[in-house]
PDB file of N, CA and C in Angstrom:
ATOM      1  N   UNK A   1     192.844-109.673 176.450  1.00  0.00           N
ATOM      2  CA  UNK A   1     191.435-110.019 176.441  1.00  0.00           C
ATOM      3  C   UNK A   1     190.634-108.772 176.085  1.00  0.00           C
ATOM      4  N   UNK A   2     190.270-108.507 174.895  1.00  0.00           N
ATOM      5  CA  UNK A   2     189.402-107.368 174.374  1.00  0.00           C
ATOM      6  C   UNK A   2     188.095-107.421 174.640  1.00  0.00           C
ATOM      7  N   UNK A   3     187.638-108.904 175.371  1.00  0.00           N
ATOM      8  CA  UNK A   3     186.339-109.028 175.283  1.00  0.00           C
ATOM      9  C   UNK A   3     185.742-108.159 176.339  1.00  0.00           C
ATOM     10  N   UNK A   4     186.674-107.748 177.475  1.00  0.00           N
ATOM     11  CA  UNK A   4     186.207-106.876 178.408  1.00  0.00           C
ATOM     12  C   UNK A   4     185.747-105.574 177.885  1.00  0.00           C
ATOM     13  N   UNK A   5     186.584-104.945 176.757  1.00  0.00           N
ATOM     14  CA  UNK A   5     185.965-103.492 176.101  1.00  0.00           C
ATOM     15  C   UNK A   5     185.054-103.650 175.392  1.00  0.00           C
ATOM     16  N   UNK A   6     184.999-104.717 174.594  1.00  0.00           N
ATOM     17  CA  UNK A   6     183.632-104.920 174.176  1.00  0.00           C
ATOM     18  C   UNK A   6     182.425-105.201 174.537  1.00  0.00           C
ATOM     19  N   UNK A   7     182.480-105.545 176.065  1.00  0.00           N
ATOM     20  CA  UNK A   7     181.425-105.837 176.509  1.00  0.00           C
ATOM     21  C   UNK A   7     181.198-104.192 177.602  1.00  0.00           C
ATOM     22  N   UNK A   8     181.935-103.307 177.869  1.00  0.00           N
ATOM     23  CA  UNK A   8     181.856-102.303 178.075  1.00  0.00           C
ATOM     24  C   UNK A   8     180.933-101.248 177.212  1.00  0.00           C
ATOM     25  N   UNK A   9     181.589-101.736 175.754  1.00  0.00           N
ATOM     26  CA  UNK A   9     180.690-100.579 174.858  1.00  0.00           C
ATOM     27  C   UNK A   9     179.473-101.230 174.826  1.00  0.00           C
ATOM     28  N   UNK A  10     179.173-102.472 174.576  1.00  0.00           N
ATOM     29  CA  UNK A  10     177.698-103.261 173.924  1.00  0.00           C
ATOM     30  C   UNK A  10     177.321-102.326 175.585  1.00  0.00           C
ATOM     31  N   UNK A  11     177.497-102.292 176.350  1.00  0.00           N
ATOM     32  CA  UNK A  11     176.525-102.176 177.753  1.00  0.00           C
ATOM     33  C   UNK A  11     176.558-100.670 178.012  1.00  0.00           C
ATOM     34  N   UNK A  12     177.185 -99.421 177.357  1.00  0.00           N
ATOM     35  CA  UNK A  12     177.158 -98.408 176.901  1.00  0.00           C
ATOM     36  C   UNK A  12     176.158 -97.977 176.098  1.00  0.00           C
ATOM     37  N   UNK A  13     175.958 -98.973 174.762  1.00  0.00           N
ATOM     38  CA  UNK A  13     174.726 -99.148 173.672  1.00  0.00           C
ATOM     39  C   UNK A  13     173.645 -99.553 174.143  1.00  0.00           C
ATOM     40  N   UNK A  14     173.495-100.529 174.873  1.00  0.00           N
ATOM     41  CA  UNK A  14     172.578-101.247 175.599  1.00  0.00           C
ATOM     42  C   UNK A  14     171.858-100.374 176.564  1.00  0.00           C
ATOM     43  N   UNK A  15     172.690 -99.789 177.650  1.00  0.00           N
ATOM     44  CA  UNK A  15     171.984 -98.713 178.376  1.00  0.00           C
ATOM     45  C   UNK A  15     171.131 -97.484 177.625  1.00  0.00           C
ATOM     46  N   UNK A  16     172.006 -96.863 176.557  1.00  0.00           N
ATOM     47  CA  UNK A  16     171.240 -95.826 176.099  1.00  0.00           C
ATOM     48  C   UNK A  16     170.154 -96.292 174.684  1.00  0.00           C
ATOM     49  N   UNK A  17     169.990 -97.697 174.405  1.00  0.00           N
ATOM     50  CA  UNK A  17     168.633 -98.071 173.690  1.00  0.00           C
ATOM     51  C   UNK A  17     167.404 -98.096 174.725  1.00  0.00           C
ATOM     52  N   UNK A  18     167.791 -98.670 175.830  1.00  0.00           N
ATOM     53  CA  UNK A  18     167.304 -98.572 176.997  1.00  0.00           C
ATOM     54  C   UNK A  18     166.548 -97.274 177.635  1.00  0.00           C
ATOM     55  N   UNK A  19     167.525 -96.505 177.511  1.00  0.00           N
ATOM     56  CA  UNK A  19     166.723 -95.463 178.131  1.00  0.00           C
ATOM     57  C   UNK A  19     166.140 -94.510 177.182  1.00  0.00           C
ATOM     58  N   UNK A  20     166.285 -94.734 176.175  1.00  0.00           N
ATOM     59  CA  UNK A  20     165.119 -94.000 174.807  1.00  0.00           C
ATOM     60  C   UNK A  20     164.227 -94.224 174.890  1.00  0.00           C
ATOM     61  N   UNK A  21     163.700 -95.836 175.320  1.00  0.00           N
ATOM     62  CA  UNK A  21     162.695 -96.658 175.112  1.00  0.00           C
ATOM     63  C   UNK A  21     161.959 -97.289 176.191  1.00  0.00           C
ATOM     64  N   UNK A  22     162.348 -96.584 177.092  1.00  0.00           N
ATOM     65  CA  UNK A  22     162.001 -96.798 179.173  1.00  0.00           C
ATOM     66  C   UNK A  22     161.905 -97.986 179.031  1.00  0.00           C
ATOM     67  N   UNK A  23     163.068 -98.907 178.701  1.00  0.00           N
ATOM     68  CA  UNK A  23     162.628-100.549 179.126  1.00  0.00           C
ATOM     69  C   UNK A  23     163.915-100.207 180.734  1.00  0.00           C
ATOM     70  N   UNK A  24     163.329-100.958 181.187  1.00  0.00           N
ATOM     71  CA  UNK A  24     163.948-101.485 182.561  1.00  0.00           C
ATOM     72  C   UNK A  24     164.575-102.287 182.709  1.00  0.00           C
ATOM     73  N   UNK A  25     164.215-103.267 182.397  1.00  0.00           N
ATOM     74  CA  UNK A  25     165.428-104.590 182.730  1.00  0.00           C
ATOM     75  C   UNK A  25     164.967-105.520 180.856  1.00  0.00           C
ATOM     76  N   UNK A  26     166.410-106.439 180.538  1.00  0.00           N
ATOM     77  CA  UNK A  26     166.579-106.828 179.965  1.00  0.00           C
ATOM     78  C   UNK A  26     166.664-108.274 180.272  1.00  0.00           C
ATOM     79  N   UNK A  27     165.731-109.455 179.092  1.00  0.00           N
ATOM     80  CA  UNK A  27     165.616-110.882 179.132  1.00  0.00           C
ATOM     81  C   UNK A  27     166.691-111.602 178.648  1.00  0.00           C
ATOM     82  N   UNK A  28     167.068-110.977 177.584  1.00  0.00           N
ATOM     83  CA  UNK A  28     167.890-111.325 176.327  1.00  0.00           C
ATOM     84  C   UNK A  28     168.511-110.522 175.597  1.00  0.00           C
ATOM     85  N   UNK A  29     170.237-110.964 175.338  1.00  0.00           N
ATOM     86  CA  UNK A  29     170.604-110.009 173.792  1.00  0.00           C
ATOM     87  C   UNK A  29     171.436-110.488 173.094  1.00  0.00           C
ATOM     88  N   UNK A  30     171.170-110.702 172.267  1.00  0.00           N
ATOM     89  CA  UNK A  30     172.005-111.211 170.964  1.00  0.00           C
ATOM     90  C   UNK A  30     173.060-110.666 170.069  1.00  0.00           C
ATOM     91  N   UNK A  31     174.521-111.058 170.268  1.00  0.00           N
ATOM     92  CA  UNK A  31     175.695-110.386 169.777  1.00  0.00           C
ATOM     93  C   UNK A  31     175.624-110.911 168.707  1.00  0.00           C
ATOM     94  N   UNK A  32     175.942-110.691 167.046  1.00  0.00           N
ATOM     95  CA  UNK A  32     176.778-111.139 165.693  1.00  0.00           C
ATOM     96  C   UNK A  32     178.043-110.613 166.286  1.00  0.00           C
ATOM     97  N   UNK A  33     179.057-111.580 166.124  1.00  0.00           N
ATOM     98  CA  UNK A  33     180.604-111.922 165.848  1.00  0.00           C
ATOM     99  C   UNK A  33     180.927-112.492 164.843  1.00  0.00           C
ATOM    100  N   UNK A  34     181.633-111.763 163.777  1.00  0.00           N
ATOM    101  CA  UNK A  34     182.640-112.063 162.539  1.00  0.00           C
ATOM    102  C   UNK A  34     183.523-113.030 162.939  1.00  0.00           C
ATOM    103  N   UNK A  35     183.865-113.826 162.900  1.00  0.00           N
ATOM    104  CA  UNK A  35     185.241-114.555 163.009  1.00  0.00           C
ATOM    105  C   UNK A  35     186.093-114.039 163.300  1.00  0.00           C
ATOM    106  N   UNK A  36     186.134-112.756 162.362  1.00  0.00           N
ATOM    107  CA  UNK A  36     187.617-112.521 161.632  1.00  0.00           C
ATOM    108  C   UNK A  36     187.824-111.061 163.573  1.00  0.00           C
ATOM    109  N   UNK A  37     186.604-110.928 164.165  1.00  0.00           N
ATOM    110  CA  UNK A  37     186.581-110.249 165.489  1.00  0.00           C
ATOM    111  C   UNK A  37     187.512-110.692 166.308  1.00  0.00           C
ATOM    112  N   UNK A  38     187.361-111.930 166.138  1.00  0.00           N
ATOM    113  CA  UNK A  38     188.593-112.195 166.864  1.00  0.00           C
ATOM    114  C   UNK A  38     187.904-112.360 168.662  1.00  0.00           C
ATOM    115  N   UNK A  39     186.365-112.625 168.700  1.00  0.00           N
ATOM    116  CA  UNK A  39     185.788-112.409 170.100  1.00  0.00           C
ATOM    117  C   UNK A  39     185.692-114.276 170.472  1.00  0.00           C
ATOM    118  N   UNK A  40     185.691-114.345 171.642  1.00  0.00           N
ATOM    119  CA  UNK A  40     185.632-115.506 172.630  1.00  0.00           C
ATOM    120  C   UNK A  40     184.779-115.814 173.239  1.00  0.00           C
ATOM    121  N   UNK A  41     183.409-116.192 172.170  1.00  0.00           N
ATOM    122  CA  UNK A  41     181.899-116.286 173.041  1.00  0.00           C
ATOM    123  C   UNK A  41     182.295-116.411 174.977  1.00  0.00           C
ATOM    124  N   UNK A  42     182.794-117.244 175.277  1.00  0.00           N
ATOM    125  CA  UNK A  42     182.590-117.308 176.350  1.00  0.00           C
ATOM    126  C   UNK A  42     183.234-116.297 177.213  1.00  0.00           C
ATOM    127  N   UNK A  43     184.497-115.748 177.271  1.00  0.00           N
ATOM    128  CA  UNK A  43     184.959-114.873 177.432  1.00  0.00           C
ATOM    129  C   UNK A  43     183.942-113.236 177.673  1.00  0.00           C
ATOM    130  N   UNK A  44     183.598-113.247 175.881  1.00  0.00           N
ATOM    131  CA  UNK A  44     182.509-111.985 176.242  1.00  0.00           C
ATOM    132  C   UNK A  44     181.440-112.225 177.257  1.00  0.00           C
ATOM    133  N   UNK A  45     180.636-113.368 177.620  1.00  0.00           N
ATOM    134  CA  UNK A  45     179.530-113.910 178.195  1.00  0.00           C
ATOM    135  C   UNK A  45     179.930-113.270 179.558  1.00  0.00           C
ATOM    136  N   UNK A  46     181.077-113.693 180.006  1.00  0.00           N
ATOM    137  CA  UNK A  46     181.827-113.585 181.495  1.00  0.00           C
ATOM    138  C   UNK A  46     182.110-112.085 181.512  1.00  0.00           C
ATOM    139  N   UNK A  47     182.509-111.823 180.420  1.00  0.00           N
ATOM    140  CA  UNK A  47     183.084-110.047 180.783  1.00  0.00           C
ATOM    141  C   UNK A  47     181.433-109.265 181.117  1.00  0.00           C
ATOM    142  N   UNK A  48     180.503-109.388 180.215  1.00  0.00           N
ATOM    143  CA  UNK A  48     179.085-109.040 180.721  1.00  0.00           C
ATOM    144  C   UNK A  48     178.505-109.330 181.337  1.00  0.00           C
ATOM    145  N   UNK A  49     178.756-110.092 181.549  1.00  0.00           N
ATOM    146  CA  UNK A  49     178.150-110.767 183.391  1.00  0.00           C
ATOM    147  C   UNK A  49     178.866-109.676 184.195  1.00  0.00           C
ATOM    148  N   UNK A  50     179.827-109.485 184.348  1.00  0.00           N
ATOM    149  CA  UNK A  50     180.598-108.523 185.249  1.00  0.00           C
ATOM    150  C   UNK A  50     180.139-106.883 185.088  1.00  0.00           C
ATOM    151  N   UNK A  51     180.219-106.857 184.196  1.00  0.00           N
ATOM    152  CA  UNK A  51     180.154-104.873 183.539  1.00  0.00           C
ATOM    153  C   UNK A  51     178.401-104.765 183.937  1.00  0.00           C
ATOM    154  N   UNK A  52     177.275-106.139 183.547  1.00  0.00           N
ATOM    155  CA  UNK A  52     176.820-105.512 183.642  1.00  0.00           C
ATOM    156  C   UNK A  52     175.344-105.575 185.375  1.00  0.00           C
ATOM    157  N   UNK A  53     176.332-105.592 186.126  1.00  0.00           N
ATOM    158  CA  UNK A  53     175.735-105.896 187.554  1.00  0.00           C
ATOM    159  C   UNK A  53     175.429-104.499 187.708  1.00  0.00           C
ATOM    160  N   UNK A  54     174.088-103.922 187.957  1.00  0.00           N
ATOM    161  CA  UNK A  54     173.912-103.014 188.699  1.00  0.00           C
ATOM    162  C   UNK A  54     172.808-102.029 187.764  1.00  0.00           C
ATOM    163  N   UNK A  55     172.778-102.776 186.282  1.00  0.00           N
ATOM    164  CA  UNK A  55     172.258-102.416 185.245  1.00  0.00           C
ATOM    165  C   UNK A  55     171.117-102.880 184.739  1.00  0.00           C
ATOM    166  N   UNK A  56     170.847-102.522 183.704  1.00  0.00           N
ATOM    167  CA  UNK A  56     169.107-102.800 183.529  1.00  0.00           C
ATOM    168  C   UNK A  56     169.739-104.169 182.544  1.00  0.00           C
ATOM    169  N   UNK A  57     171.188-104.574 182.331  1.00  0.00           N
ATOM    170  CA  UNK A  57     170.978-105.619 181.659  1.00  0.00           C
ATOM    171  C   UNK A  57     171.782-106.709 182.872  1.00  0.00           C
ATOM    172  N   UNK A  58     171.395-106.336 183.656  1.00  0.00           N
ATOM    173  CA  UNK A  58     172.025-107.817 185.191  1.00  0.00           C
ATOM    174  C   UNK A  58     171.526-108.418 184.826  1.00  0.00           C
ATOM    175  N   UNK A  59     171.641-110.015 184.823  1.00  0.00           N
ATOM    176  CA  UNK A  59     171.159-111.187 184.816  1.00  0.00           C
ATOM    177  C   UNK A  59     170.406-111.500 183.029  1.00  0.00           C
ATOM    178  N   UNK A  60     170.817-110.983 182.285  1.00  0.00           N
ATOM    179  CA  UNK A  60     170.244-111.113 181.168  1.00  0.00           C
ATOM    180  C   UNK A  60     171.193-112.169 180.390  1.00  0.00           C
ATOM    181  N   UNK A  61     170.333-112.908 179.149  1.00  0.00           N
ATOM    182  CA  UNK A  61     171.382-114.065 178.983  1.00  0.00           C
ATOM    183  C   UNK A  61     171.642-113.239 177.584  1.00  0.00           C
ATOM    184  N   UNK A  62     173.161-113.048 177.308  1.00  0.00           N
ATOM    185  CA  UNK A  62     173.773-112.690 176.113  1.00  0.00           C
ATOM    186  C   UNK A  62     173.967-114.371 175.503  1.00  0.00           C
ATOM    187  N   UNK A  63     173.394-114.093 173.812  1.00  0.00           N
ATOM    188  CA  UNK A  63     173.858-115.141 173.258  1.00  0.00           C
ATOM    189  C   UNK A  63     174.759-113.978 172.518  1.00  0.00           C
ATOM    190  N   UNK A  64     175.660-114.835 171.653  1.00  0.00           N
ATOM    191  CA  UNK A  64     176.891-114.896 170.862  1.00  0.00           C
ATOM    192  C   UNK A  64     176.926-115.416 169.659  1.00  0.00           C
ATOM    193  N   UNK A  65     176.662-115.307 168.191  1.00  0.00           N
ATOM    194  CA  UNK A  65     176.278-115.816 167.347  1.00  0.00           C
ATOM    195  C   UNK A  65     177.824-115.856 166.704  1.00  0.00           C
ATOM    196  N   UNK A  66     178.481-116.221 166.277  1.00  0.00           N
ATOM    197  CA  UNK A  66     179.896-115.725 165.501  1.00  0.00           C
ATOM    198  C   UNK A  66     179.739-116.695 164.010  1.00  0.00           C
ATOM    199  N   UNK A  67     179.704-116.216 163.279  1.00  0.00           N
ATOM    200  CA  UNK A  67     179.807-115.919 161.885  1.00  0.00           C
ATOM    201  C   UNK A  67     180.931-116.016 161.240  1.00  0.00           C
ATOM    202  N   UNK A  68     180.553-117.073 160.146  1.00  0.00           N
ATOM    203  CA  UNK A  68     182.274-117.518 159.281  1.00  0.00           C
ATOM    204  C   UNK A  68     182.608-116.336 158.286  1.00  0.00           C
ATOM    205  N   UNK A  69     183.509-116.388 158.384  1.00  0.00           N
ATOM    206  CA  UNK A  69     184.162-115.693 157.035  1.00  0.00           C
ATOM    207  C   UNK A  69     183.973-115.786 155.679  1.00  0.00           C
ATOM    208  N   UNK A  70     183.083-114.909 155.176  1.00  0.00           N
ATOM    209  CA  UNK A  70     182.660-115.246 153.703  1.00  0.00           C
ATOM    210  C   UNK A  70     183.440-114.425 152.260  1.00  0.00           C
ATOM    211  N   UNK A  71     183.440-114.785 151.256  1.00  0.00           N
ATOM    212  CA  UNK A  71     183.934-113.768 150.219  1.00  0.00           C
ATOM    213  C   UNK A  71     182.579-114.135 149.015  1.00  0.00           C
ATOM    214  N   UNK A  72     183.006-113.252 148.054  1.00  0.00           N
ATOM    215  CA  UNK A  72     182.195-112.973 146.612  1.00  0.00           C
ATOM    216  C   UNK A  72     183.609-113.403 145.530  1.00  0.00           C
ATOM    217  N   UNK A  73     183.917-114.442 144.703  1.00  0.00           N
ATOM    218  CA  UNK A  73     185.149-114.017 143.551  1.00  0.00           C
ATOM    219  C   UNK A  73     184.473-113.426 142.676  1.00  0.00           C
ATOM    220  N   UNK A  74     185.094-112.355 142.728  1.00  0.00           N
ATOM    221  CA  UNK A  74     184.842-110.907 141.248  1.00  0.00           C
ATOM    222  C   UNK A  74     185.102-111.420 139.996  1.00  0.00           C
ATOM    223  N   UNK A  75     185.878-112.661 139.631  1.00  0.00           N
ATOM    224  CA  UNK A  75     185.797-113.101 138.583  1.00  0.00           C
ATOM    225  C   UNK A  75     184.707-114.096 138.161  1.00  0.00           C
ATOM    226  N   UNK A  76     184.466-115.057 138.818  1.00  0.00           N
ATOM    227  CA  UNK A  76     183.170-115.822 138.514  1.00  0.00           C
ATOM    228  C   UNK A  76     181.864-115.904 139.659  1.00  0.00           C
ATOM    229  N   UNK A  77     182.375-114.873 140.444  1.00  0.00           N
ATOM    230  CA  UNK A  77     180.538-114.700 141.252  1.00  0.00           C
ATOM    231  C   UNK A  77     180.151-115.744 142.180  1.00  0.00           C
ATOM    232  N   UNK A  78     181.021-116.331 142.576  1.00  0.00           N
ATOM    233  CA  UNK A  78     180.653-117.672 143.522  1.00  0.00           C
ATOM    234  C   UNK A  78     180.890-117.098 144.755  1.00  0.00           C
ATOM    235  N   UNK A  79     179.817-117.479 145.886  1.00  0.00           N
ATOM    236  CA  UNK A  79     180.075-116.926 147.388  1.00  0.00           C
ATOM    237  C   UNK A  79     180.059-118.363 147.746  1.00  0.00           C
ATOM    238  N   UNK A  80     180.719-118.021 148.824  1.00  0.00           N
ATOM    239  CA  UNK A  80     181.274-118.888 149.881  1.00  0.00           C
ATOM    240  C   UNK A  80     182.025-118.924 151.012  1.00  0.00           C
ATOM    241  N   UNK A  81     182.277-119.862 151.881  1.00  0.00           N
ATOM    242  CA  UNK A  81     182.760-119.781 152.934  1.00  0.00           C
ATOM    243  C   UNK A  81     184.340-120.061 152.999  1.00  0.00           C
ATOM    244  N   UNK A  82     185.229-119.226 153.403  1.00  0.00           N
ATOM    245  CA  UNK A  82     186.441-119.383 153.171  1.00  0.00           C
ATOM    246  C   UNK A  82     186.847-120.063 154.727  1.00  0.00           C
ATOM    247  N   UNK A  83     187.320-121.192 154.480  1.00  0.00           N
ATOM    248  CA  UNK A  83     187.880-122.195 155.547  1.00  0.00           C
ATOM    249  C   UNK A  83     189.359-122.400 155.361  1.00  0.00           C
ATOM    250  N   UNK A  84     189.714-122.323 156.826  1.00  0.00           N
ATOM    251  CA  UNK A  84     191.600-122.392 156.856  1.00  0.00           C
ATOM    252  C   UNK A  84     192.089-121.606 156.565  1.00  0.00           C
ATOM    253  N   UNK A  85     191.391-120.153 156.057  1.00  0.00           N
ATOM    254  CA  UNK A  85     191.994-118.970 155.307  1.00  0.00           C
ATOM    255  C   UNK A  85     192.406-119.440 154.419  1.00  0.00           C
ATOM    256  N   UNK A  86     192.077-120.014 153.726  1.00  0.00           N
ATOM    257  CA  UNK A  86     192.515-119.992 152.259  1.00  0.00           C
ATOM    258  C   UNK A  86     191.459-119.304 151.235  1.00  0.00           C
ATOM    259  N   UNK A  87     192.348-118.218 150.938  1.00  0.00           N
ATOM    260  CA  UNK A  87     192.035-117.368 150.293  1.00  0.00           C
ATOM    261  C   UNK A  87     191.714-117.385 148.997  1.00  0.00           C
ATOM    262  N   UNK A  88     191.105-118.177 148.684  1.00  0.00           N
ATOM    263  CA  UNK A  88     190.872-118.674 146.972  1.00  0.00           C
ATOM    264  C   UNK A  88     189.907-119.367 146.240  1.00  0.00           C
ATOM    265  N   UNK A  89     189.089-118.564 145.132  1.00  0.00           N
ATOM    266  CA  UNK A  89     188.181-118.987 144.771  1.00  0.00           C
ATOM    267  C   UNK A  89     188.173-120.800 145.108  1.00  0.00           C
ATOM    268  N   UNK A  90     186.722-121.535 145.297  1.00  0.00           N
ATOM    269  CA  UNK A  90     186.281-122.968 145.493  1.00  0.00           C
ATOM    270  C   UNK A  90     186.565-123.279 144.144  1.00  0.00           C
ATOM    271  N   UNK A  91     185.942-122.616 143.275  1.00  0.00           N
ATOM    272  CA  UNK A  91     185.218-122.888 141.640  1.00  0.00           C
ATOM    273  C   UNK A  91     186.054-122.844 140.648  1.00  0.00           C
ATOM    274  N   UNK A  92     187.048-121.457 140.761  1.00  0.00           N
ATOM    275  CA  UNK A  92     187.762-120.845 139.600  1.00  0.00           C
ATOM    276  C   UNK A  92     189.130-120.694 139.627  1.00  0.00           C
ATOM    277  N   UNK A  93     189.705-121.271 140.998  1.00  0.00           N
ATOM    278  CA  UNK A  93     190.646-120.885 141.567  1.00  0.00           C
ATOM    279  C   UNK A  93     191.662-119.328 141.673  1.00  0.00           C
ATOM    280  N   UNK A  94     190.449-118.533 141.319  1.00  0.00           N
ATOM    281  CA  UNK A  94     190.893-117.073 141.479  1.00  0.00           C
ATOM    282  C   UNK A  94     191.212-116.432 142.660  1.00  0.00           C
ATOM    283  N   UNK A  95     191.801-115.752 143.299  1.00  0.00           N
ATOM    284  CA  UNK A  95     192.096-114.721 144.635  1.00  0.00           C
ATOM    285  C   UNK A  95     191.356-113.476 144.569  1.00  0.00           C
ATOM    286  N   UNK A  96     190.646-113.303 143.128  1.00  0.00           N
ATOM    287  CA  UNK A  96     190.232-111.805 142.963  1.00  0.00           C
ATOM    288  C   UNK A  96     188.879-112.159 144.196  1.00  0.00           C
ATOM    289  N   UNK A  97     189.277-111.668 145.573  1.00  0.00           N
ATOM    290  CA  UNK A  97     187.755-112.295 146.257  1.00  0.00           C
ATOM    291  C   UNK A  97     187.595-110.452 146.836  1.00  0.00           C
ATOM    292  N   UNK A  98     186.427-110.328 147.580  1.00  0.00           N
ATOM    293  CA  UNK A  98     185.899-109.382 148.111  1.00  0.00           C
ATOM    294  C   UNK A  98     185.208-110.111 149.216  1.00  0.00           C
ATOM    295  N   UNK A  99     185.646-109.689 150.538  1.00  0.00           N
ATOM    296  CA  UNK A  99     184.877-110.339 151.723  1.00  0.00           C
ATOM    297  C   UNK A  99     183.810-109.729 151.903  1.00  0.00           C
ATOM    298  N   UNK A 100     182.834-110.689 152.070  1.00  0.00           N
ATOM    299  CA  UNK A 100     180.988-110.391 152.077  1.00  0.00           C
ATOM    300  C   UNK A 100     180.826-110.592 154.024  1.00  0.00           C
ATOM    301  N   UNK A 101     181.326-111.300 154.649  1.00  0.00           N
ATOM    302  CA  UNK A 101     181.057-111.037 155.986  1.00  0.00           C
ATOM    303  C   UNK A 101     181.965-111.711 156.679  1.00  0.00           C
ATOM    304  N   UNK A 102     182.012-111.966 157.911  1.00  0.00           N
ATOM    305  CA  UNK A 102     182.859-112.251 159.058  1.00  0.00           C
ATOM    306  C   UNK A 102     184.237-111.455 159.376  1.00  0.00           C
ATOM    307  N   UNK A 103     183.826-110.150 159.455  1.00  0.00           N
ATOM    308  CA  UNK A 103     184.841-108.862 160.252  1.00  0.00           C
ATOM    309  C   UNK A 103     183.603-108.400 161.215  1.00  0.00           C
ATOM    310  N   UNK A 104     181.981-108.425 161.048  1.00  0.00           N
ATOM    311  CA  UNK A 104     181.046-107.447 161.867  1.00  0.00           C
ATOM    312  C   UNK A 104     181.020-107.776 163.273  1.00  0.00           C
ATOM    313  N   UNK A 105     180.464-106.657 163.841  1.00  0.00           N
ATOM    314  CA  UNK A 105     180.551-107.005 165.051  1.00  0.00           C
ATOM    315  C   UNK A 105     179.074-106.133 165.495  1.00  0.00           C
ATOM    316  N   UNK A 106     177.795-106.666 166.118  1.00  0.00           N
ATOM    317  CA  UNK A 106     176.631-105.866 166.510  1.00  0.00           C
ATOM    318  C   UNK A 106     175.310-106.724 167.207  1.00  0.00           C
ATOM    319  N   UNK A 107     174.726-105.956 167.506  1.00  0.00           N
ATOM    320  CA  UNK A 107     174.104-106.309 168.173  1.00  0.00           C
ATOM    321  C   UNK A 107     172.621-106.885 168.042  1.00  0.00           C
ATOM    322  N   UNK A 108     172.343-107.718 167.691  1.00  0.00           N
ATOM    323  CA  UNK A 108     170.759-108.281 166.652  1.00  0.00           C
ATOM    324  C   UNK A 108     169.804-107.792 167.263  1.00  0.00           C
ATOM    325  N   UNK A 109     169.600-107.899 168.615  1.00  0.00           N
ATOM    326  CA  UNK A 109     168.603-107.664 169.028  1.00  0.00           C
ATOM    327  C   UNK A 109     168.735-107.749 170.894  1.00  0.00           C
ATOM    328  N   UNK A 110     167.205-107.041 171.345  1.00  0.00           N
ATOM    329  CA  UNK A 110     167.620-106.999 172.968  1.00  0.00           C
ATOM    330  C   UNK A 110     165.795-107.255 172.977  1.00  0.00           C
ATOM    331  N   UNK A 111     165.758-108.420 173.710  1.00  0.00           N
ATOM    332  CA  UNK A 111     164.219-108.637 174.832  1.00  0.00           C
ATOM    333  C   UNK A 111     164.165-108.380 175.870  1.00  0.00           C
ATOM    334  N   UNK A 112     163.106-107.721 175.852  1.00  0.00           N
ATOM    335  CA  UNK A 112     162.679-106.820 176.723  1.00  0.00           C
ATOM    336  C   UNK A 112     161.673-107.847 178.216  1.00  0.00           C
ATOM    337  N   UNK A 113     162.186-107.582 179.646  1.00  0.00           N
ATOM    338  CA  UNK A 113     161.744-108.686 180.460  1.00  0.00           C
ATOM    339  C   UNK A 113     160.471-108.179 181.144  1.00  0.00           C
ATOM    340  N   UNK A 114     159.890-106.782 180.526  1.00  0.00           N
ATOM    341  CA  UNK A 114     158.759-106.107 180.960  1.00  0.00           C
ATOM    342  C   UNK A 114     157.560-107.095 179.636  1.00  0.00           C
TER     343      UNK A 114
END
């Protein structure tokens, strides 16, 4: 379960945006998850609930956004969403692809409960 280290660092990041910016307690924060992360919305939800008792982000509701796996084919320019892993142009049936998103992993945003 990795979601526990990850919710270690986000609350590592979280504390020190925090204290740049003297917010105190936190309403809201919003994770992007890649697919390809490999994270367990609910899992992470539960691991930050835990890590972060005692912190300016206790009781704050983490959403979890997770994000499909996209590519670009370098041969005919079509983006899209690659489903089932199948790795292969929709349009052209090419493999020449370049993945455009779903590996990221960050943090969109944090509301502030002041």
């Amino acid at each position: 379960m990795h979601e526990l280290s990850i919710a270690l660092s986000l609350l590592d990041l979280i504390t020190e945006e925090c204290q740049k910016h003297g917010v105190e307690r936190l309403k809201k924060i919003k994770v992007v998850a890649g697919e390809l992360a490999g994270v367990v919305p609910e899992a992470l939800k539960f691991s930050f609930e835990v890590v972060s008792e005692g912190t300016v982000a206790e009781g704050a509701e983490l959403e979890v956004e997770v994000r499909p796996l996209q590519a670009v084919c370098q041969d005919c320019g079509a983006e899209f969403i690659i489903e089932n892993m199948k790795f292969r142009c929709p349009q052209c049936r090419s493999r020449d692809l370049k993945r455009s998103a779903g590996d990221e992993l960050f943090i969109d945003y944090l509301e502030t409960a002041d």
